[in-house]
Protein backbone atom coordinates (compact mmCIF):
# COMPACT_ATOMS: atom_id res chain seq x y z
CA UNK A 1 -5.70 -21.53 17.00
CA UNK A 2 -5.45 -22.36 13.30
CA UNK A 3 -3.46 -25.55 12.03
CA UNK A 4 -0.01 -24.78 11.51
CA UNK A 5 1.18 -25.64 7.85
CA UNK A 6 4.75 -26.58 8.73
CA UNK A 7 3.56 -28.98 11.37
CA UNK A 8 1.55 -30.47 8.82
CA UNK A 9 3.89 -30.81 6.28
CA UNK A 10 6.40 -32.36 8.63
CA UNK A 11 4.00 -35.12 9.87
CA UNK A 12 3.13 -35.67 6.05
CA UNK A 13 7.10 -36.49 5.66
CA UNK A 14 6.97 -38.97 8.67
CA UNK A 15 4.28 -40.78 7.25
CA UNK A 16 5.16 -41.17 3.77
CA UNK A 17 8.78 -41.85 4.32
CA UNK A 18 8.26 -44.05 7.34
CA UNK A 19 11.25 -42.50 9.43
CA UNK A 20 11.67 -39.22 11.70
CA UNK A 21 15.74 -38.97 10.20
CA UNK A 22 14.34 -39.34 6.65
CA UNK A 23 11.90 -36.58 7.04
CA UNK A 24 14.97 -34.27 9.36
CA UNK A 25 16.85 -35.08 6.08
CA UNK A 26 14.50 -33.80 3.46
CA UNK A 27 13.60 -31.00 5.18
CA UNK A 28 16.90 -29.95 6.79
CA UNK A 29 15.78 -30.07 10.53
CA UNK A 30 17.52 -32.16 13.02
CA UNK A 31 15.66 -35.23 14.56
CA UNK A 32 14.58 -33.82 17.56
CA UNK A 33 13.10 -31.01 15.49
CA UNK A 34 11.03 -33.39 13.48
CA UNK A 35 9.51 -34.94 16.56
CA UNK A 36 8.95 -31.47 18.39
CA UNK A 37 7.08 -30.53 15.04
CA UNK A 38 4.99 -33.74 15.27
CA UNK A 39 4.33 -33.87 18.84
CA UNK A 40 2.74 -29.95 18.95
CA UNK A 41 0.61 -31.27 16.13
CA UNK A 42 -0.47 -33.88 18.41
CA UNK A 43 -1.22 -31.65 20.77
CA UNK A 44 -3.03 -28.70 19.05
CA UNK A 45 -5.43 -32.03 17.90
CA UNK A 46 -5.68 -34.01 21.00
CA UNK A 47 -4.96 -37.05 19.30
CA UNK A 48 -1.91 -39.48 18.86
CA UNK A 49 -0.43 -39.38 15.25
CA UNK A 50 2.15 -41.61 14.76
CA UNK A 51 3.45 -44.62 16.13
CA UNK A 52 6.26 -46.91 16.22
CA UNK A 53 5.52 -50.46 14.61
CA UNK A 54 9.11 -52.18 14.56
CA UNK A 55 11.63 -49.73 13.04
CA UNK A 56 8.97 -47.95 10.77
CA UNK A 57 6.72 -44.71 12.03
CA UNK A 58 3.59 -45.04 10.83
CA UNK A 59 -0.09 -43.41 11.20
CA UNK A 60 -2.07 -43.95 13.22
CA UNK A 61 -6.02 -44.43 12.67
CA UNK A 62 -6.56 -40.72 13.27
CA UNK A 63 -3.22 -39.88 11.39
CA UNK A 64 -4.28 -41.77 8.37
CA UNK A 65 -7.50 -39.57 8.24
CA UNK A 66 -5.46 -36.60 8.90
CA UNK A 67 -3.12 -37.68 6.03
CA UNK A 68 -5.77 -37.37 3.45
CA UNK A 69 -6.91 -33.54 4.94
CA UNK A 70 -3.44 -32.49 5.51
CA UNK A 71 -2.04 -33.44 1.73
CA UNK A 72 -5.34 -31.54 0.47
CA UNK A 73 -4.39 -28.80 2.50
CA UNK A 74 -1.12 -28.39 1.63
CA UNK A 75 -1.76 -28.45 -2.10
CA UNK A 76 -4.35 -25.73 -1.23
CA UNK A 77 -1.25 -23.75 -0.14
CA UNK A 78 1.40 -24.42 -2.99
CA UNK A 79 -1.13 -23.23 -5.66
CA UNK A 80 -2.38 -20.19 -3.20
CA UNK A 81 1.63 -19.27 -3.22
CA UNK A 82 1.65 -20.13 -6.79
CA UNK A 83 -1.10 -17.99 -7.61
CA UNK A 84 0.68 -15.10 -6.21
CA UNK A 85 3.94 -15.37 -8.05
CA UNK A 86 2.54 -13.20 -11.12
CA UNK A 87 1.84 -10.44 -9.15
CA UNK A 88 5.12 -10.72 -7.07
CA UNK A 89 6.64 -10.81 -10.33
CA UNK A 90 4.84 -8.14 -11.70
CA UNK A 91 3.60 -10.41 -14.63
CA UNK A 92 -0.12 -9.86 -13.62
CA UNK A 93 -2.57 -7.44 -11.65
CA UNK A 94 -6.10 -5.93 -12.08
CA UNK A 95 -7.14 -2.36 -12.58
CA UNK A 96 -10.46 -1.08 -12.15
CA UNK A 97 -11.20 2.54 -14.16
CA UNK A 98 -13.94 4.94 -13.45
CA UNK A 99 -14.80 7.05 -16.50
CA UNK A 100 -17.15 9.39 -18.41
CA UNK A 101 -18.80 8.02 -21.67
CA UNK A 102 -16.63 10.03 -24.04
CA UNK A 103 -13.25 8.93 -22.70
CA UNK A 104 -14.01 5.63 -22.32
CA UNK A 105 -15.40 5.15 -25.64
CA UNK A 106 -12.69 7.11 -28.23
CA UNK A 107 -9.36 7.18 -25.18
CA UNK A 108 -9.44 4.39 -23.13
CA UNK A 109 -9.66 1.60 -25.81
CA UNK A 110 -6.02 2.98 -26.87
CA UNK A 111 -4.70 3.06 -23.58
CA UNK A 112 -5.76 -0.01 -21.80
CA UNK A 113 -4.63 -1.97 -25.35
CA UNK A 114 -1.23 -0.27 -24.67
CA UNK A 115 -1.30 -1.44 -20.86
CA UNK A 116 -2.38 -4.70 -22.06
CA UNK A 117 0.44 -4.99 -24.85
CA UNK A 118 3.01 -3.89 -21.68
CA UNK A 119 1.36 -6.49 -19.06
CA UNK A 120 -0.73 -9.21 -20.99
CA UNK A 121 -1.74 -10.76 -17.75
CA UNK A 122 -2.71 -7.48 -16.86
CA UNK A 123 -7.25 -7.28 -16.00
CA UNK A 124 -8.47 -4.25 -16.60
CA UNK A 125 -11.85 -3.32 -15.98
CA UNK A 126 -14.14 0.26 -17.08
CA UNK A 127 -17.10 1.86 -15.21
CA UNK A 128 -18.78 4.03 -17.10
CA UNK A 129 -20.90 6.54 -15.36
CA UNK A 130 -21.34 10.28 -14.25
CA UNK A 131 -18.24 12.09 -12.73
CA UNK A 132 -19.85 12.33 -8.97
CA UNK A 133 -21.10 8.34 -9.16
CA UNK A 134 -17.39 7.77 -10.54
CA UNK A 135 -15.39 9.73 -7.83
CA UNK A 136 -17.87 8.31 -5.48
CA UNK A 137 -16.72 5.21 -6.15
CA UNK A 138 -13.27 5.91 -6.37
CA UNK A 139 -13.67 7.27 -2.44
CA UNK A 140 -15.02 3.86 -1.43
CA UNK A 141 -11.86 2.17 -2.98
CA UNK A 142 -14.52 0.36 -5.79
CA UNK A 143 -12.33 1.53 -8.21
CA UNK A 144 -8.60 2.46 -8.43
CA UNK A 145 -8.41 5.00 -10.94
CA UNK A 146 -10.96 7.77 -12.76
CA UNK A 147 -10.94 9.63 -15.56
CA UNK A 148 -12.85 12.26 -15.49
CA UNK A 149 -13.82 16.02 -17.15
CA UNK A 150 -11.93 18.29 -14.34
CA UNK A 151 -12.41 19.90 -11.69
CA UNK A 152 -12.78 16.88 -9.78
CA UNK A 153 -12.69 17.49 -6.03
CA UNK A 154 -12.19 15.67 -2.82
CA UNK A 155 -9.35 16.04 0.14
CA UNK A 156 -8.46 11.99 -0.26
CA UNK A 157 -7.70 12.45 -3.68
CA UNK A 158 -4.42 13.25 -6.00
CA UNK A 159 -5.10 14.66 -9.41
CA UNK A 160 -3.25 14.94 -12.66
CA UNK A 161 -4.72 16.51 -15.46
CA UNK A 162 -3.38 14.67 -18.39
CA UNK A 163 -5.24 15.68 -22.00
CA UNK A 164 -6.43 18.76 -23.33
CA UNK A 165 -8.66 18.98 -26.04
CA UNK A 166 -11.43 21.38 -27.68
CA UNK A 167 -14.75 21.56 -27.43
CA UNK A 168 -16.56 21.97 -30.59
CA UNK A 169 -19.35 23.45 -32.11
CA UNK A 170 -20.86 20.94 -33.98
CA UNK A 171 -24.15 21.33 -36.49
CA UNK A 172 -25.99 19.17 -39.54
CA UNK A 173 -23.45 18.97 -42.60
CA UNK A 174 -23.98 21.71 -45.10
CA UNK A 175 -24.32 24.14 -42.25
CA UNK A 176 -22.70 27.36 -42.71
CA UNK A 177 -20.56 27.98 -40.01
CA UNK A 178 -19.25 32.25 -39.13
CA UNK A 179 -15.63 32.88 -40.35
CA UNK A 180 -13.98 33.18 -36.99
CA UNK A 181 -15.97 30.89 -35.71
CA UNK A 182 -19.94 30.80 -33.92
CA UNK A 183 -19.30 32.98 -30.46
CA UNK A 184 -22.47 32.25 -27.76
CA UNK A 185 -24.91 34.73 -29.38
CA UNK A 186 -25.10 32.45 -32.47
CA UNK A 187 -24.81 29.58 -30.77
CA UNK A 188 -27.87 30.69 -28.70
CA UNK A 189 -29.94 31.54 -31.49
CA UNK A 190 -29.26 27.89 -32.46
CA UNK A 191 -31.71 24.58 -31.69
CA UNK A 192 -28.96 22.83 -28.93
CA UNK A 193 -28.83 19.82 -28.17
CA UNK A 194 -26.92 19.77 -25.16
CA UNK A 195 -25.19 16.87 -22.78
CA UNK A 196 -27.38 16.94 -19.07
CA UNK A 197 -24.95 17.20 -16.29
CA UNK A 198 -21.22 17.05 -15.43
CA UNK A 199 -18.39 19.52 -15.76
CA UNK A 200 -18.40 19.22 -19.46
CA UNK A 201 -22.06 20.88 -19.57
CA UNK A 202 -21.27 23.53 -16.68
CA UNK A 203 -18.05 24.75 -19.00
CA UNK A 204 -20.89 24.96 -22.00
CA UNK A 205 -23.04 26.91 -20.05
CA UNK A 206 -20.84 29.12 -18.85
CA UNK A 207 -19.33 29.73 -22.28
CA UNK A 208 -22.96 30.03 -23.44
CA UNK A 209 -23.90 32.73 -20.90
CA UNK A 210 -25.75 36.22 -21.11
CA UNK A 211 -26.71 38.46 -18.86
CA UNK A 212 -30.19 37.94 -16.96
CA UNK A 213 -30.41 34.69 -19.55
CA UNK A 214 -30.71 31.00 -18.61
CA UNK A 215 -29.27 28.29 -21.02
CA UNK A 216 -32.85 26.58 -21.96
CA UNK A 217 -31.54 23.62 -24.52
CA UNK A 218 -33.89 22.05 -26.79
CA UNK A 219 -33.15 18.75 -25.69
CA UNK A 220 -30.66 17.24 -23.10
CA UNK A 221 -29.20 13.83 -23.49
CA UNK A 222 -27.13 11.75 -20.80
CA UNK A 223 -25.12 10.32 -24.11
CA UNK A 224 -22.95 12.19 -26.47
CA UNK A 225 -23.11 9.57 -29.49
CA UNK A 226 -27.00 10.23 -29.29
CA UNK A 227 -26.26 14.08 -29.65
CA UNK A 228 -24.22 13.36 -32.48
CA UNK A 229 -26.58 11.08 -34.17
CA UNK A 230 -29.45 13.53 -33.83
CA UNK A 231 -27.36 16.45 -35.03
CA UNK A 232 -26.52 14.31 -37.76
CA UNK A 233 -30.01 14.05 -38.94
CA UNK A 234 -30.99 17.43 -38.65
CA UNK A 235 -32.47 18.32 -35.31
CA UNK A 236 -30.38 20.75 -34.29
CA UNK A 237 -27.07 22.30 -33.22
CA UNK A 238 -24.43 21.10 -30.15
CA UNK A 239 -21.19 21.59 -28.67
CA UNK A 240 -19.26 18.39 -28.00
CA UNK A 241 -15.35 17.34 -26.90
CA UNK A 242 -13.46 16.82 -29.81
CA UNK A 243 -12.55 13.07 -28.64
CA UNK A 244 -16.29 12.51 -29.76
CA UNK A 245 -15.57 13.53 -33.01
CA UNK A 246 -12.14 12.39 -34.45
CA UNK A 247 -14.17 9.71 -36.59
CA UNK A 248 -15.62 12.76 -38.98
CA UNK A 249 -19.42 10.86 -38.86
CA UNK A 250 -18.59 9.85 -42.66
CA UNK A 251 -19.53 13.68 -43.84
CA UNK A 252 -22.33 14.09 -41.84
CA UNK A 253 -21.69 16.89 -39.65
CA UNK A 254 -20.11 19.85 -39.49
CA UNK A 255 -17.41 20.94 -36.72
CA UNK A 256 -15.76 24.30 -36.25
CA UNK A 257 -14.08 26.22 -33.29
CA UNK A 258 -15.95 28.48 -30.91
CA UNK A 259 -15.60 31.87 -30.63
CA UNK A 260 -13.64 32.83 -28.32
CA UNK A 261 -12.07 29.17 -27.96
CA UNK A 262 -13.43 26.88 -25.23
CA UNK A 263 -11.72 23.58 -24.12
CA UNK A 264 -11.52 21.11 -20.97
CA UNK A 265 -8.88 19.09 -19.27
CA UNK A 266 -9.50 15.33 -18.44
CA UNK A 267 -7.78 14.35 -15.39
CA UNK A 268 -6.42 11.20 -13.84
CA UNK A 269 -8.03 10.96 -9.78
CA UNK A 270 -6.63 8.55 -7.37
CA UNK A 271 -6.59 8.48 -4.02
CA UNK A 272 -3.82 9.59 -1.95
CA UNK A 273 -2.97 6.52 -0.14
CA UNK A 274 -3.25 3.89 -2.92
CA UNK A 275 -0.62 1.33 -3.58
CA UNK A 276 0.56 1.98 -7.17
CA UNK A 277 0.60 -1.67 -8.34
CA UNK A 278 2.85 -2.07 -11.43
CA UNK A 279 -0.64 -2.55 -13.39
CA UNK A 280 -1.76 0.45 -12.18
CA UNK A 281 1.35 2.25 -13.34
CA UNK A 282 1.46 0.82 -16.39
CA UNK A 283 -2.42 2.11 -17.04
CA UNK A 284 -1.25 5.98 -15.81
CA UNK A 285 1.77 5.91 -18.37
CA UNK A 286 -0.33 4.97 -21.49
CA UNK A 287 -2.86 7.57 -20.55
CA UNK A 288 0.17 10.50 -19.64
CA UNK A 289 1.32 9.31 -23.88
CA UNK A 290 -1.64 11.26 -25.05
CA UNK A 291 -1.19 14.55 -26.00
CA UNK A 292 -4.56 16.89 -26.50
């Protein structure tokens, strides 16, 4: 049976005050209270405590030994309750996020800095990594929150699509782009450079798609900033989310709509039984203020 920290702090009072009445009166508790307290400490530690020298109570040998473990002990417990306070108050809290590459690198930074200004003692931590690792993760309670290209599925999970936005197509500056846009013939006829994996890259394909015809990219990349790089230099054409491309690469690309239009929803996956912490509903707010 584990100490018990009222006991302690009771025989604490009879030893530094000297007196069973003193400690009653600081801690509101009648006399025989006091000595009830004491004596179950006693016996929980098979040893005698206190004694009666004159009109004092003092410790005995084994109480004076106890009195050095039971004040450490008890401070242990004031800062464990004070450590709490924050997060009773709401004043602090941790989030952990589970995201793709391109949301966490142009989204997130604006969102978590707008969770942070709301809840400065708010931790917030990202895991950046592919959507199955990610939801994977989220299953296993490793994380609280992802954000992730949709569909996302999984029976232990809510989901909230959040941001819209447009893929691109996206080719070396100076290209020349068709009027209305490249449809999926063009774009095939094109050297792709293509993202490997993820929902992102199944909407491409499909949007890419022929009869009898199998999407054969020139080069796959697990990063998007490498695409972007690459088609930057010359080596080819791509389609990429338009988050990836709100800083304009300085002049060194060229962007234009697809033909017909093609776009994807990011989505916000918890799971269905987890405690929204203030924290955590701070972090879903700041990402619901986006608007694709």
């Amino acid at each position: 049976m584990p100490l018990n920290l009222d006991q302690l702090a009771t025989f604490v009072n009879v030893a530094d005050l000297g007196s069973f009445t003193a400690a009653a009166d600081k801690e509101g508790l009648t006399q025989p209270a006091v000595s009830l307290q004491v004596k179950g400490l006693e016996q929980r530690l098979g040893v005698r405590l206190i004694e009666r020298v004159g009109r004092r109570a003092q410790p005995t040998a084994a109480g004076l030994d106890l009195l050095v473990h039971a004040k450490r002990l008890l401070q242990a417990s004031a800062a464990t309750e004070e450590a709490m306070v924050p997060y009773r108050d709401g004043a602090s809290g941790r989030v952990r996020i589970g995201s793709g590459g391109t949301a966490s690198i142009h989204l997130l930074p604006r969102a978590i800095a707008a969770a942070r200004k709301r809840m400065p003692g708010l931790e917030i931590t990202v895991r950046i990594g592919d959507a199955d690792d990610i939801l994977h993760e989220l299953e296993a309670n490793s994380l609280d929150i992802a954000v992730v290209a949709l569909p996302a599925s999984g029976r232990n999970f809510e989901i909230e699509p959040f941001y819209e936005e447009e893929l691109l197509a996206v080719a070396p500056a100076g290209s020349l782009m068709p009027e209305d846009g490249p449809d999926a013939a063009f774009m095939r006829d094109r050297t792709l450079l293509l993202y490997e994996g993820g929902n992102t890259r199944r909407a491409i394909d499909a949007w890419l798609a022929a009869p009898d015809t199998r999407i054969r990219p020139a080069m796959e990349f697990g990063s998007i900033e490498a695409i972007k790089e690459l088609v930057a230099v010359g080596l080819g054409w791509s389609i990429l989310p338009g988050l990836a491309l709100k800083r304009d690469r300085a002049g060194l690309v060229t962007t234009s709509s697809l033909n017909p239009r093609l776009t994807r929803r990011l989505g916000m996956v918890l799971r269905r039984d987890k405690h929204l912490t203030r924290g955590l509903r701070e972090m879903m707010k700041c990402l619901r203020a986006f608007k694709g």
